[in-house]
Protein backbone atom coordinates (compact mmCIF):
# COMPACT_ATOMS: atom_id res chain seq x y z
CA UNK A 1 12.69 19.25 -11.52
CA UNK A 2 11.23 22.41 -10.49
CA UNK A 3 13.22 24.98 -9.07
CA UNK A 4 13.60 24.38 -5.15
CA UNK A 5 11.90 27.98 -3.08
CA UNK A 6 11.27 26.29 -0.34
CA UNK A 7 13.02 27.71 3.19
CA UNK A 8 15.03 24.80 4.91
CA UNK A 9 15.45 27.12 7.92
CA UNK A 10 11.67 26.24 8.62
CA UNK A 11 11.84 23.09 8.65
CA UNK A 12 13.95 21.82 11.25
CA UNK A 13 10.91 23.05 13.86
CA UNK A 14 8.72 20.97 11.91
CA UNK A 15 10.80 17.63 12.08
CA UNK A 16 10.86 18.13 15.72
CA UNK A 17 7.01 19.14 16.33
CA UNK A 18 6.02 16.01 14.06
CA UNK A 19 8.76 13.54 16.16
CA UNK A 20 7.09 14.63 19.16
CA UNK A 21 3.55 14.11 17.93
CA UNK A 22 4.48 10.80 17.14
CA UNK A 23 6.03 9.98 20.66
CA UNK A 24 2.80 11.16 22.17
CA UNK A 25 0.73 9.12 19.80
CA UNK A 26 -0.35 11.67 17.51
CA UNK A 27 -2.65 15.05 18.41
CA UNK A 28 -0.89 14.52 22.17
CA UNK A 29 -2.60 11.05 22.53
CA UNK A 30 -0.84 8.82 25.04
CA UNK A 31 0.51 5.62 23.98
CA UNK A 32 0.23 2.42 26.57
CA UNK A 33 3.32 1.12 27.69
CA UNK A 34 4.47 -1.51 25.31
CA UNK A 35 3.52 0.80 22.25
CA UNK A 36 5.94 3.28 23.61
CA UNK A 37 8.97 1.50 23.81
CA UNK A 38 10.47 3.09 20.53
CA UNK A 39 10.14 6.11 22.48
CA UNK A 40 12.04 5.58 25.62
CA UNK A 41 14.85 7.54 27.75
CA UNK A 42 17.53 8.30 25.20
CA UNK A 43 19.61 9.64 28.30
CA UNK A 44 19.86 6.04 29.93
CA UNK A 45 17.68 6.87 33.37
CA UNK A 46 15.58 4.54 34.76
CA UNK A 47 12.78 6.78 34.37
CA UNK A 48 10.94 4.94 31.10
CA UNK A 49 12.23 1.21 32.00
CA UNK A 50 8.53 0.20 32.10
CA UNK A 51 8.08 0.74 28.40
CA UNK A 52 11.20 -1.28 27.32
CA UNK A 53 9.39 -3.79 25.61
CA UNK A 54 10.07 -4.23 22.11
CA UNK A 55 7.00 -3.79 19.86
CA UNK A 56 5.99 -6.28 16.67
CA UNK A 57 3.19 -7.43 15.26
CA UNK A 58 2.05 -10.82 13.35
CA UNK A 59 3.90 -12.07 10.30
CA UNK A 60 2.27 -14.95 8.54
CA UNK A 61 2.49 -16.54 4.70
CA UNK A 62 0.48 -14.51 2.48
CA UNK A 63 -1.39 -17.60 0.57
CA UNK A 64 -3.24 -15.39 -1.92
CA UNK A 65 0.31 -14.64 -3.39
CA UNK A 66 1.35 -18.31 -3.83
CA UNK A 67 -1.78 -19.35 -5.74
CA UNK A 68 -1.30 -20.37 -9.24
CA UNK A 69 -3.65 -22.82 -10.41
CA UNK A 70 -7.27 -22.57 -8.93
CA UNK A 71 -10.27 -23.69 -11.61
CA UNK A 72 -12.65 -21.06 -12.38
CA UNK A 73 -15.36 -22.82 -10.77
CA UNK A 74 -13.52 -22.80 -7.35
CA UNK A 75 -12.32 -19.42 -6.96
CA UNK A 76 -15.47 -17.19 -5.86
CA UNK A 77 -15.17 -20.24 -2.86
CA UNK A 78 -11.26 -19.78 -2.92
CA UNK A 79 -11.60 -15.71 -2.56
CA UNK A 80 -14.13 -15.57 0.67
CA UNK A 81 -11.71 -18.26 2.42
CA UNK A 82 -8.52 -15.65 1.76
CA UNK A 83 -10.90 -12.79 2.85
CA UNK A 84 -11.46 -14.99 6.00
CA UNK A 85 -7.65 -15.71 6.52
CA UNK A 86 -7.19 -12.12 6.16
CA UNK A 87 -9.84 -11.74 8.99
CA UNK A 88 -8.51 -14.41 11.26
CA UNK A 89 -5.28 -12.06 11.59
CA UNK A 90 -6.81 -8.64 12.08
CA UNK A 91 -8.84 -10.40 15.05
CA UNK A 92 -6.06 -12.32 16.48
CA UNK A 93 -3.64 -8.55 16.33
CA UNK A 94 -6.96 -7.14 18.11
CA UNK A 95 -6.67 -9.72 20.73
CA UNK A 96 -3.12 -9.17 21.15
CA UNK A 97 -3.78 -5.56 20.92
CA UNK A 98 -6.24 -6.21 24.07
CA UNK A 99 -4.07 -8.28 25.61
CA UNK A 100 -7.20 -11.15 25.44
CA UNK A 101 -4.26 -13.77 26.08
CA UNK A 102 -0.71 -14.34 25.71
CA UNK A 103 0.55 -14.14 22.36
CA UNK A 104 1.72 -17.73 22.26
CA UNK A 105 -2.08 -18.29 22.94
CA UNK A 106 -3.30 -16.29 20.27
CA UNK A 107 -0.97 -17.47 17.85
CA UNK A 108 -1.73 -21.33 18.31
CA UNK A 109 -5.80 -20.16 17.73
CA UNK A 110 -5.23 -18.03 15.02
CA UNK A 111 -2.83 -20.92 13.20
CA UNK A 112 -5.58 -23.64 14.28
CA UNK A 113 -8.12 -21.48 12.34
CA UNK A 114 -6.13 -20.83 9.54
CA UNK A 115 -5.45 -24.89 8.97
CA UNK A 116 -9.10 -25.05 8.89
CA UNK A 117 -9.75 -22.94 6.25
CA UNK A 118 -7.14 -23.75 4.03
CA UNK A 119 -9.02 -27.13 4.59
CA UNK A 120 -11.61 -25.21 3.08
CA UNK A 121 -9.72 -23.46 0.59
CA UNK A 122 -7.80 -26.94 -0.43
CA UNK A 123 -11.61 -28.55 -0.73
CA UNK A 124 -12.69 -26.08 -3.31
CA UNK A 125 -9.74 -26.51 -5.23
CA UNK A 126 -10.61 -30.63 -5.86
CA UNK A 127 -9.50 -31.56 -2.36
CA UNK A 128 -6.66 -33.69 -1.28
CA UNK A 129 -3.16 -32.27 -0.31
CA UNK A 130 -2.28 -29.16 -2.26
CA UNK A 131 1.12 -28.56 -2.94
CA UNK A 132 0.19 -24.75 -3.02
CA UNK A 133 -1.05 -24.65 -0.05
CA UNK A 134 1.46 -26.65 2.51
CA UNK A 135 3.01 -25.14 5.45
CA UNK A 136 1.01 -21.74 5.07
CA UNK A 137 -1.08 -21.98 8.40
CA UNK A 138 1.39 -21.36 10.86
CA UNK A 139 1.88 -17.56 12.19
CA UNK A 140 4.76 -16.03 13.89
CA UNK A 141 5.69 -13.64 16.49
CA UNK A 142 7.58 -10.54 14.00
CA UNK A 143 9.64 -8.79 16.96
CA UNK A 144 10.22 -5.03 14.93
CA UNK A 145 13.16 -2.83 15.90
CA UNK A 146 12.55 0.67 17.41
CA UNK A 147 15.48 2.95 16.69
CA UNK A 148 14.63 5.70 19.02
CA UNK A 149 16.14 8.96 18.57
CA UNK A 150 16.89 8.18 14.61
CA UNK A 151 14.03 9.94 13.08
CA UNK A 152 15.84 12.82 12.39
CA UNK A 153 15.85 12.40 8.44
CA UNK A 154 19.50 11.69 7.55
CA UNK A 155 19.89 8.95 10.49
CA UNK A 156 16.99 7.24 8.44
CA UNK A 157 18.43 4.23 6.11
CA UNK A 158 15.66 6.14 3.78
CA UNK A 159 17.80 9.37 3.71
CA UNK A 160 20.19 6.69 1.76
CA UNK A 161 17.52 5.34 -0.22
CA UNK A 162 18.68 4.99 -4.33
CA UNK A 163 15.52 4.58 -6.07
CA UNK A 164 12.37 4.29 -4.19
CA UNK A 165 10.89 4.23 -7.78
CA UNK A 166 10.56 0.90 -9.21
CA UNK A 167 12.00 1.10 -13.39
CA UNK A 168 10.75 -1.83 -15.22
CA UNK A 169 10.17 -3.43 -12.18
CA UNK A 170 13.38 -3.86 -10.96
CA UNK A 171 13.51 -2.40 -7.45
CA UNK A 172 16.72 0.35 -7.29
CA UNK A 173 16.78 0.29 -4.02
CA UNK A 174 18.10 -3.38 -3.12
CA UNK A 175 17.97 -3.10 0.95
CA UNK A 176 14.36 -1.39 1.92
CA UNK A 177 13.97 -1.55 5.41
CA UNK A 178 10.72 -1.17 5.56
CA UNK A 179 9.48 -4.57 3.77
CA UNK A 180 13.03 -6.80 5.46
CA UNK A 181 11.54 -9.07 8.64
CA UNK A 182 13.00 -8.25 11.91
CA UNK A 183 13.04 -11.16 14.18
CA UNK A 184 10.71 -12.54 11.77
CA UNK A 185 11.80 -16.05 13.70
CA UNK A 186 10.50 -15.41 16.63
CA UNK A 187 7.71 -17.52 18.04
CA UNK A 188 5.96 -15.08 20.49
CA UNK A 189 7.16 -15.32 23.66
CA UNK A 190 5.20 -18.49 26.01
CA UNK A 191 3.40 -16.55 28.13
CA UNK A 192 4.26 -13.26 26.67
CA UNK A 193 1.80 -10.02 26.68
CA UNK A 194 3.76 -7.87 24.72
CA UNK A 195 1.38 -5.26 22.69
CA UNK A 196 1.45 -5.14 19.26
CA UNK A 197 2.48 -2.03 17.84
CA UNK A 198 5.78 0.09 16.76
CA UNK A 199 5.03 2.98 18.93
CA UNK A 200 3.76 6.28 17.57
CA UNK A 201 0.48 6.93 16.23
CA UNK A 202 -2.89 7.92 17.29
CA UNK A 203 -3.69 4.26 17.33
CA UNK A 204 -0.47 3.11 19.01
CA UNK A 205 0.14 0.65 16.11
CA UNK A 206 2.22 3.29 14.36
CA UNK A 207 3.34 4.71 12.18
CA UNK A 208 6.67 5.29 14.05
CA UNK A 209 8.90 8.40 13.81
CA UNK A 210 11.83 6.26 12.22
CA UNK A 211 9.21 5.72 9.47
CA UNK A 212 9.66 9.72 8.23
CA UNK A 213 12.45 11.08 6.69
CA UNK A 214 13.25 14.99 5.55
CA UNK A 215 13.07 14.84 2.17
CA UNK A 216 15.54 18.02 1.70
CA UNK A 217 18.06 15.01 3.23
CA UNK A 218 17.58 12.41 0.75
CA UNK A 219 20.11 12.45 -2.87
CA UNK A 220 18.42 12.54 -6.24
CA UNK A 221 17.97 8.97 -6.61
CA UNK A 222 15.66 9.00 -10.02
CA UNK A 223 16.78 7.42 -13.17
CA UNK A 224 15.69 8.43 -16.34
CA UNK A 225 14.08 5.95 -18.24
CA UNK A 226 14.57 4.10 -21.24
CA UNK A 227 14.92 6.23 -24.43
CA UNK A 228 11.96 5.02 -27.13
CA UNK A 229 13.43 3.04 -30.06
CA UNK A 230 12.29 3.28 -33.57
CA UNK A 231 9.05 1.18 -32.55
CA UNK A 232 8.43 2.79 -29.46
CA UNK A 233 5.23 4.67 -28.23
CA UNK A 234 6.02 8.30 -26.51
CA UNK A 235 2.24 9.63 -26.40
CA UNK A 236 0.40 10.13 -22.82
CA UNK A 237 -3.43 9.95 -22.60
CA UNK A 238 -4.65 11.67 -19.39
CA UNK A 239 -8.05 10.81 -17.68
CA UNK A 240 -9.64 13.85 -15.36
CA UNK A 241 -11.47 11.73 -12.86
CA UNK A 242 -12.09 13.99 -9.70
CA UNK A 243 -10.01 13.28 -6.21
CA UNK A 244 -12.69 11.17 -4.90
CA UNK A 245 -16.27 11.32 -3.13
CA UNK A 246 -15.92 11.08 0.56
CA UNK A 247 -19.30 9.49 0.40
CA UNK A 248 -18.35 6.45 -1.87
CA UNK A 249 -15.14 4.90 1.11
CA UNK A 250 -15.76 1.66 2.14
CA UNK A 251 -13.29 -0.75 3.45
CA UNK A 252 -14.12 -3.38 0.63
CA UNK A 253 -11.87 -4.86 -2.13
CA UNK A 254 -13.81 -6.27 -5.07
CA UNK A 255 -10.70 -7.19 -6.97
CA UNK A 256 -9.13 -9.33 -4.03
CA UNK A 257 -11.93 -10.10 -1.93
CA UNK A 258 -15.06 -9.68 -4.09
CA UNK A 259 -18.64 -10.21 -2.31
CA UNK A 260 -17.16 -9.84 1.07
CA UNK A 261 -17.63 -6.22 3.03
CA UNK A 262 -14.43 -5.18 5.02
CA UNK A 263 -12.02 -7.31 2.67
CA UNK A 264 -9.44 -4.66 2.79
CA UNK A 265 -9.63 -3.80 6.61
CA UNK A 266 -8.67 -0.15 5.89
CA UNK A 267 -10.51 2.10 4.36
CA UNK A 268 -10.16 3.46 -0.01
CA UNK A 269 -10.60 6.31 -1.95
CA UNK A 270 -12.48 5.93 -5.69
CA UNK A 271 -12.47 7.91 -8.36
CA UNK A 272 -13.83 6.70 -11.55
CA UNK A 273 -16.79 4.13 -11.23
CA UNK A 274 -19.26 5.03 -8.53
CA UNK A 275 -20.62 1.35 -8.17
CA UNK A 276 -17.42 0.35 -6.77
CA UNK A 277 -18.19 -1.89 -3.35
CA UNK A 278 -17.68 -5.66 -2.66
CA UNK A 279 -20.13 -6.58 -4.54
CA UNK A 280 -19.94 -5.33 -7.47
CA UNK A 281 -19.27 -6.96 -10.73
CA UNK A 282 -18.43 -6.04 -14.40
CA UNK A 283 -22.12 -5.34 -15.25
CA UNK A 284 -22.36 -2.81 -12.73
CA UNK A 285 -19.45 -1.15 -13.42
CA UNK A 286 -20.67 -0.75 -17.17
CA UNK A 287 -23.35 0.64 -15.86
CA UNK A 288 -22.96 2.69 -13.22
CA UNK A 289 -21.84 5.99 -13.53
CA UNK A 290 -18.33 8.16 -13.42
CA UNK A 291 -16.50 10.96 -11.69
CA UNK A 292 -14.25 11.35 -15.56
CA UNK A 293 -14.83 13.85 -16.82
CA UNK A 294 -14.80 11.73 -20.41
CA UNK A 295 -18.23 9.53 -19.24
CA UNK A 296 -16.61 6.49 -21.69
CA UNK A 297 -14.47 6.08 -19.39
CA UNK A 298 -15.94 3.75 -16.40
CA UNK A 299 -13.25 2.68 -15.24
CA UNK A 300 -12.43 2.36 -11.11
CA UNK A 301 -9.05 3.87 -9.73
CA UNK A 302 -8.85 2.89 -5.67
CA UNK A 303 -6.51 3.28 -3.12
CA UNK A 304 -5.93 3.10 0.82
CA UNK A 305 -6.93 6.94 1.93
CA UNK A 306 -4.13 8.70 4.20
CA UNK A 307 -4.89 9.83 7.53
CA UNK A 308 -3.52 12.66 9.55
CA UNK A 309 -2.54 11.43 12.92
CA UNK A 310 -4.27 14.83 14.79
CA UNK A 311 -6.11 13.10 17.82
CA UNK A 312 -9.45 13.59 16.08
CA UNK A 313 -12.07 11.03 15.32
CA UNK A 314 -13.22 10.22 11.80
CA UNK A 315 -16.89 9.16 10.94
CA UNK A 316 -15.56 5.66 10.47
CA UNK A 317 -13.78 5.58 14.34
CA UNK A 318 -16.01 2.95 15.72
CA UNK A 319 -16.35 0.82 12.53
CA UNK A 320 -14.37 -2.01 11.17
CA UNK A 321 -12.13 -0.71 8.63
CA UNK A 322 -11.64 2.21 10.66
CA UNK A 323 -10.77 2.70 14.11
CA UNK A 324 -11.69 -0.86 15.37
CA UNK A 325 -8.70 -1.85 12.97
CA UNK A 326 -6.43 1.20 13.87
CA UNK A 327 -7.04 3.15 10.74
CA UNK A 328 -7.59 6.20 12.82
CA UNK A 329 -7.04 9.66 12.84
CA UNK A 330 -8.69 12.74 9.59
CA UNK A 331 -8.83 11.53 6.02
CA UNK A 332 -7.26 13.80 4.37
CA UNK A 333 -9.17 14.42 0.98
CA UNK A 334 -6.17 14.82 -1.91
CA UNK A 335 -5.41 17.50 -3.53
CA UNK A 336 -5.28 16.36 -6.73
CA UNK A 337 -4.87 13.19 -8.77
CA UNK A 338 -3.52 13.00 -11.71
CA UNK A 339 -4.29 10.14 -13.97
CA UNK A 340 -2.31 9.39 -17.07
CA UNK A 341 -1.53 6.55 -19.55
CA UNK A 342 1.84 6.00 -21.31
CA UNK A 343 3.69 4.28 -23.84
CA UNK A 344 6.57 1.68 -24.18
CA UNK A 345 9.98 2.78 -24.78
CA UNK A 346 10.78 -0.60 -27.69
CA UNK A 347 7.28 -1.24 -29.42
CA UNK A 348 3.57 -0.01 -29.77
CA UNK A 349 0.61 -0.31 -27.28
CA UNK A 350 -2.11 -2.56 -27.65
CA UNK A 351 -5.62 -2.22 -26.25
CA UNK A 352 -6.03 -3.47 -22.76
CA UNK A 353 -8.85 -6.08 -22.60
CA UNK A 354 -11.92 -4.17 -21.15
CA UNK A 355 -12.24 -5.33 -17.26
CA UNK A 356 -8.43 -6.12 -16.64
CA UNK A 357 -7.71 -5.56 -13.33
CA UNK A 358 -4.47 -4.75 -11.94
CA UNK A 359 -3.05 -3.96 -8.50
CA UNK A 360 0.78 -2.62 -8.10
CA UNK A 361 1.81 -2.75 -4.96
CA UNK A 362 1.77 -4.87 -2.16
CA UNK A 363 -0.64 -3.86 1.29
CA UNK A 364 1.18 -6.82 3.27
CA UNK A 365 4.84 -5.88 2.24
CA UNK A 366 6.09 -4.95 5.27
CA UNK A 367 5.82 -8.78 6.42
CA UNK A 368 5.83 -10.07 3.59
CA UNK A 369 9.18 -8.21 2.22
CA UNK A 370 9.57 -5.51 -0.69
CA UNK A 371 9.32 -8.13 -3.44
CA UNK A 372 6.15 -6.56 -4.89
CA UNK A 373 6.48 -2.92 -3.04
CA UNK A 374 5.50 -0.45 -5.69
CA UNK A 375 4.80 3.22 -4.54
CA UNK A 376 6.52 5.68 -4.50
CA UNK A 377 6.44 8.79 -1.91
CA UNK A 378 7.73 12.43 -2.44
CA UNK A 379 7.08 15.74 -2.40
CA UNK A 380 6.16 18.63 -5.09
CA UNK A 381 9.32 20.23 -5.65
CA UNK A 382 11.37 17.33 -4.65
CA UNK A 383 10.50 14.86 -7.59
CA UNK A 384 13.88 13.60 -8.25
CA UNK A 385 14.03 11.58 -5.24
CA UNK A 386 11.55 9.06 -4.34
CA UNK A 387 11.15 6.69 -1.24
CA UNK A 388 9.48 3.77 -1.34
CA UNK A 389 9.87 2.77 2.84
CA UNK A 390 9.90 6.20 4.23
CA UNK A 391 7.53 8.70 4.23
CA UNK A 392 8.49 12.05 3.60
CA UNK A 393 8.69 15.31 5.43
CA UNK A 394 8.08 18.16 3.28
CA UNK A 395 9.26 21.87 3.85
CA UNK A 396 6.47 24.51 4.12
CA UNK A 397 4.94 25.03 0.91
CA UNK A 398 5.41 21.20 -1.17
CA UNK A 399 2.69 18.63 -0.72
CA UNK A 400 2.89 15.32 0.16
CA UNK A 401 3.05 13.13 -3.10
CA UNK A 402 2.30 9.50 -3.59
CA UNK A 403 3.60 8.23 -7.17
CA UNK A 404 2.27 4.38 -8.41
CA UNK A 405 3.57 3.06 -11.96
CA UNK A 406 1.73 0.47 -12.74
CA UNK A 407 2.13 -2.95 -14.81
CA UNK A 408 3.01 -2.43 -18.51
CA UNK A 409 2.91 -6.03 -20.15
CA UNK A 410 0.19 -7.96 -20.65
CA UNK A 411 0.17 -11.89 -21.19
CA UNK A 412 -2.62 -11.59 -24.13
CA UNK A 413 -5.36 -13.89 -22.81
CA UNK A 414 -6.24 -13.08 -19.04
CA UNK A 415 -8.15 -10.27 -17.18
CA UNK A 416 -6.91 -11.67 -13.76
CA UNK A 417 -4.88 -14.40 -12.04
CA UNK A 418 -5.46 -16.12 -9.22
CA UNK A 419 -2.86 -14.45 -6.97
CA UNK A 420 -3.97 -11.24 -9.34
CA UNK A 421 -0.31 -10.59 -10.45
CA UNK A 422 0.33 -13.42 -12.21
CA UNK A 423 -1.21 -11.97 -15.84
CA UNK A 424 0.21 -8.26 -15.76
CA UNK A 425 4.07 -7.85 -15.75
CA UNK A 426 6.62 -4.73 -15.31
CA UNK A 427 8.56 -3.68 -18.56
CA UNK A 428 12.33 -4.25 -17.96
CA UNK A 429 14.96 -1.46 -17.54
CA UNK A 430 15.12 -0.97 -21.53
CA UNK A 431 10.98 -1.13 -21.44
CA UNK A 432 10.87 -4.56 -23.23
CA UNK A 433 7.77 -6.52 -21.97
CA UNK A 434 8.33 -10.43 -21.04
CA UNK A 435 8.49 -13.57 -23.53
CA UNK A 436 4.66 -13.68 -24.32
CA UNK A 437 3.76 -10.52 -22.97
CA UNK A 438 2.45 -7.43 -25.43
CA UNK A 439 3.11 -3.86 -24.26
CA UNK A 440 -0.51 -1.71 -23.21
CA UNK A 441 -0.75 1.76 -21.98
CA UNK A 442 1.41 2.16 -18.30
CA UNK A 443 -0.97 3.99 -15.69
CA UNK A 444 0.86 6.24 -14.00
CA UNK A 445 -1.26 7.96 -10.99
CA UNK A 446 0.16 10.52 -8.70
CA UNK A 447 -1.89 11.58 -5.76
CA UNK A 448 -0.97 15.29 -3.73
CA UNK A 449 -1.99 15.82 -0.49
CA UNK A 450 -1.61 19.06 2.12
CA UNK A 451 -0.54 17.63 5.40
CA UNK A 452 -1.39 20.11 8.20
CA UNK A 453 1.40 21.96 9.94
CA UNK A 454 3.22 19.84 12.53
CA UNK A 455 1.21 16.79 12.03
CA UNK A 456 2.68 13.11 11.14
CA UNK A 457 0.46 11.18 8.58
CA UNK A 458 -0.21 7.87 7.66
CA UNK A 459 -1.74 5.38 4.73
CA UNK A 460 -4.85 2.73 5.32
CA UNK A 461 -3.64 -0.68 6.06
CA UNK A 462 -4.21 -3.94 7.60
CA UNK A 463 -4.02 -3.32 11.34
CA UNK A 464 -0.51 -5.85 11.54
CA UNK A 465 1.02 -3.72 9.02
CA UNK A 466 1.92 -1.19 11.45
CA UNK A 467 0.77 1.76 8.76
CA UNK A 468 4.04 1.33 7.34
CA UNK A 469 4.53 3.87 3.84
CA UNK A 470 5.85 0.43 1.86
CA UNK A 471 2.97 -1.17 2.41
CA UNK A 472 1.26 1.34 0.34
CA UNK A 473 -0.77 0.42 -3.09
CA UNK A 474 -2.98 1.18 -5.49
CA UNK A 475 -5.84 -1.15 -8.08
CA UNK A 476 -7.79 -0.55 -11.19
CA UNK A 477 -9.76 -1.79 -13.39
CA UNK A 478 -10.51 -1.07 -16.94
CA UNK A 479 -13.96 -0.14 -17.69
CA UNK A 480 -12.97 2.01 -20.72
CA UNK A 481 -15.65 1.66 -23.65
CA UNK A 482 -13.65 -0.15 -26.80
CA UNK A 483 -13.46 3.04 -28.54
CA UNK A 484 -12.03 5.11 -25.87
CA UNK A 485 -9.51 3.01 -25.26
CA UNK A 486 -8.88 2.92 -28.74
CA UNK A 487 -8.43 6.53 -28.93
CA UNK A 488 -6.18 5.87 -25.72
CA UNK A 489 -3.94 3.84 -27.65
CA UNK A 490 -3.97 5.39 -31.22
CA UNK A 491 -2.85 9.32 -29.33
CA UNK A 492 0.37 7.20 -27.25
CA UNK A 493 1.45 5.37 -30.43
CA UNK A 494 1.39 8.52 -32.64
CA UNK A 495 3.54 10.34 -29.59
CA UNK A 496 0.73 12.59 -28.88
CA UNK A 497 -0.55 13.98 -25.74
CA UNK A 498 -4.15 13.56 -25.13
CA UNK A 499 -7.27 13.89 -22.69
């Protein structure tokens, strides 16, 4: 770890200036009544009783994740119905948003809707009843605790945080607070017109101030990992692919939600391939063009852009994806990205199969739990301890750092799954790859960012996420030429570091 220089003294004014952007909505933004209840009288008046309301958003089964077996033929039809699933929830937290109807209303439409097209979805598959596919229509009413007054760093459970940084896949962590469901039973109240949101935020739909901690608060909680065995593979092979053209965003997904524009609902950064929309495909990629520096390398690296919560409008404010979803506020361009390949602690790597794609992470993890949550946040200077729920405060001088390992193991046969985890797998704590998975060269990308003075921050996300940091993820997909990655793979076994 580098030596800490930093003066704490600063910081505490910091904390406080960012809280109270936050209660204000960000850039001194009000926040509506219900979207301020995390921020009410901590003193016990009377004063703030009309904003009492507890916040929440819309927690329903994330079918994309439970799909195993869908034919080839059927899943181009099987991807634009979870795309539309995915769009059936953004409008329904809209309407909520708008207060277009209670939210037992909106809840019965948007699970009515959702019945229909997993009709669809179970049609493409062969029709009749798919066991993959029961009891995923119905949506519920996720009531999410405030904790007013706790955002203060070491009240945070993320100040307590062991491991934000998942080794071999294995979460350290255990409790994450950020991806556990808070009244994830509740129905929506009958009648109820409680507005979505957490409080905080330009947008009102967070992020909250419980959702940063001071990082100068939080214990070392890295471990070291595995020490390389007699067969293992200690080289690194770095890719310099840029930080990203501003021009190239789009709110698209071609990996989850290919041929369909807005599939992500938030907005991405690309480096890499600059062909990299909905509707692009592998012979595109190959050839298209690339920000690497090394032009064999093709390859797209994307991930949800973070936005400083300052008041101001972005080009994208009136556009889906952008401020008609809540992604609001000045994308902040990073300051550097750093992409590298490693190796595997017991064995050699093998080639990845040109076009795997892999995503690490999980964009719907704070309802859908911390099962897949992958990123890790930090800041320069502060390396040793990572958070994967919290986002962190950094003292003057250390940048904001976002951290994503990626999947090591490979099952040998499959450039995607259908719930596009399904053929990529973490090492374990000792780096050993699963029965019938081969070890390939770990991506490792870390992201830096300068956060303004004084300003809160936030990642991309789908609007019911509430811009929560474990919801945060990244994707990729290999567009290497065969001798590149060759190269890749022969400078990591030999224990070299190339690039």
């Amino acid at each position: 770890m580098r030596q800490q220089t930093h003066k704490r003294g600063r910081f505490t004014n910091k904390t406080v200036a960012i809280v109270a952007a936050l209660a204000l909505g960000g850039g001194g933004a009000a926040i509506i009544a219900a979207n301020a209840s995390a921020h009410g009288d901590k003193n016990g008046s009377d004063q703030n009783n009309t904003v009492a309301a507890k916040a929440g958003t819309i927690q329903c089964p994330d079918v994309g994740q439970q799909l195993r077996d869908v034919p080839s033929k059927a899943q181009p039809k099987v991807d634009k119905n979870l795309a539309e699933l995915d769009n059936q929830v953004a409008k329904a937290y809209q309407r909520m948003n708008q207060q277009q109807g209670s939210n037992g209303a909106v809840l019965s439409k948007l699970n009515d809707d959702r019945s229909q097209t997993l009709n669809n979805i179970g049609a493409a598959m062969g029709g009749g009843k798919n066991s993959q596919l029961q009891g995923m229509a119905n949506c519920k009413w996720q009531e999410v605790a405030n904790q007013a007054g706790q955002g203060q760093g070491g009240q945070q459970q993320g100040g307590q945080q062991q491991g934000g940084q998942q080794q071999g896949g294995q979460q350290q962590g255990g409790d994450q607070q950020g991806g556990q469901q808070q009244g994830g039973d509740q129905q929506g109240g009958e009648g109820a017109n409680e507005v979505p949101g957490n409080g905080g935020g330009q947008a009102g739909n967070g992020p909250s101030q419980d959702d940063f901690v001071d990082i100068t608060k939080v214990q070392p909680n890295v471990q070291q990992p595995p020490q390389a065995q007699g067969n293992g593979s200690t080289g690194t092979f770095s890719s310099e692919c840029g930080v990203g053209d501003p021009g190239l965003r789009n709110s698209d997904n071609v990996i989850v939600a290919p041929g369909v524009g807005n599939g992500a609902h938030h907005m991405h950064d690309y480096v890499g391939s600059d062909k990299n929309d909905a509707f692009a495909n592998n012979q595109s990629f190959e050839q298209g063009g690339t920000s690497c520096q090394n032009q064999d390398d093709k390859s797209t690296y994307y991930w949800p852009v973070v936005r400083a919560q300052d008041g101001k409008d972005e080009a994208d404010a009136d556009q889906l994806g952008g401020g008609q979803e809540g992604n609001v506020g000045t994308i902040l361009t990073p300051k550097s990205s750093k992409i590298e390949f490693k190796g595997n602690a017991q064995s050699k790597v093998a080639a990845m199969p040109k076009f795997l794609r892999i995503i690490t992470g999980d964009a719907k993890a704070f309802t859908n739990g911390d099962k897949n949550a992958n990123a890790s946040w930090s800041c320069t200077g502060f390396e040793d301890r990572q958070l994967t729920d919290k986002y962190p405060l950094c003292p003057e001088g250390s940048s904001v750092t976002r951290t994503f390992d990626f999947q090591s193991c490979w099952d040998g046969q499959n450039i995607d799954s259908a719930n596009h985890r399904d053929h990529v797998a973490f090492a374990g704590e000792d780096g050993s790859c699963p029965n019938g998975f081969k070890a390939i060269p770990q991506l490792v990308n870390t992201i830096t960012y300068d956060v303004p003075a004084n300003t809160p921050f936030a990642v991309d996300g789908f609007p019911e996420q509430l811009h929560k940091p474990i919801t945060d993820h990244d994707d990729f997909i290999n567009v290497m030429s065969e001798d590149l990655m060759n190269e890749a793979v022969d400078c990591i076994n030999s224990g070299k570091q190339c690039g």
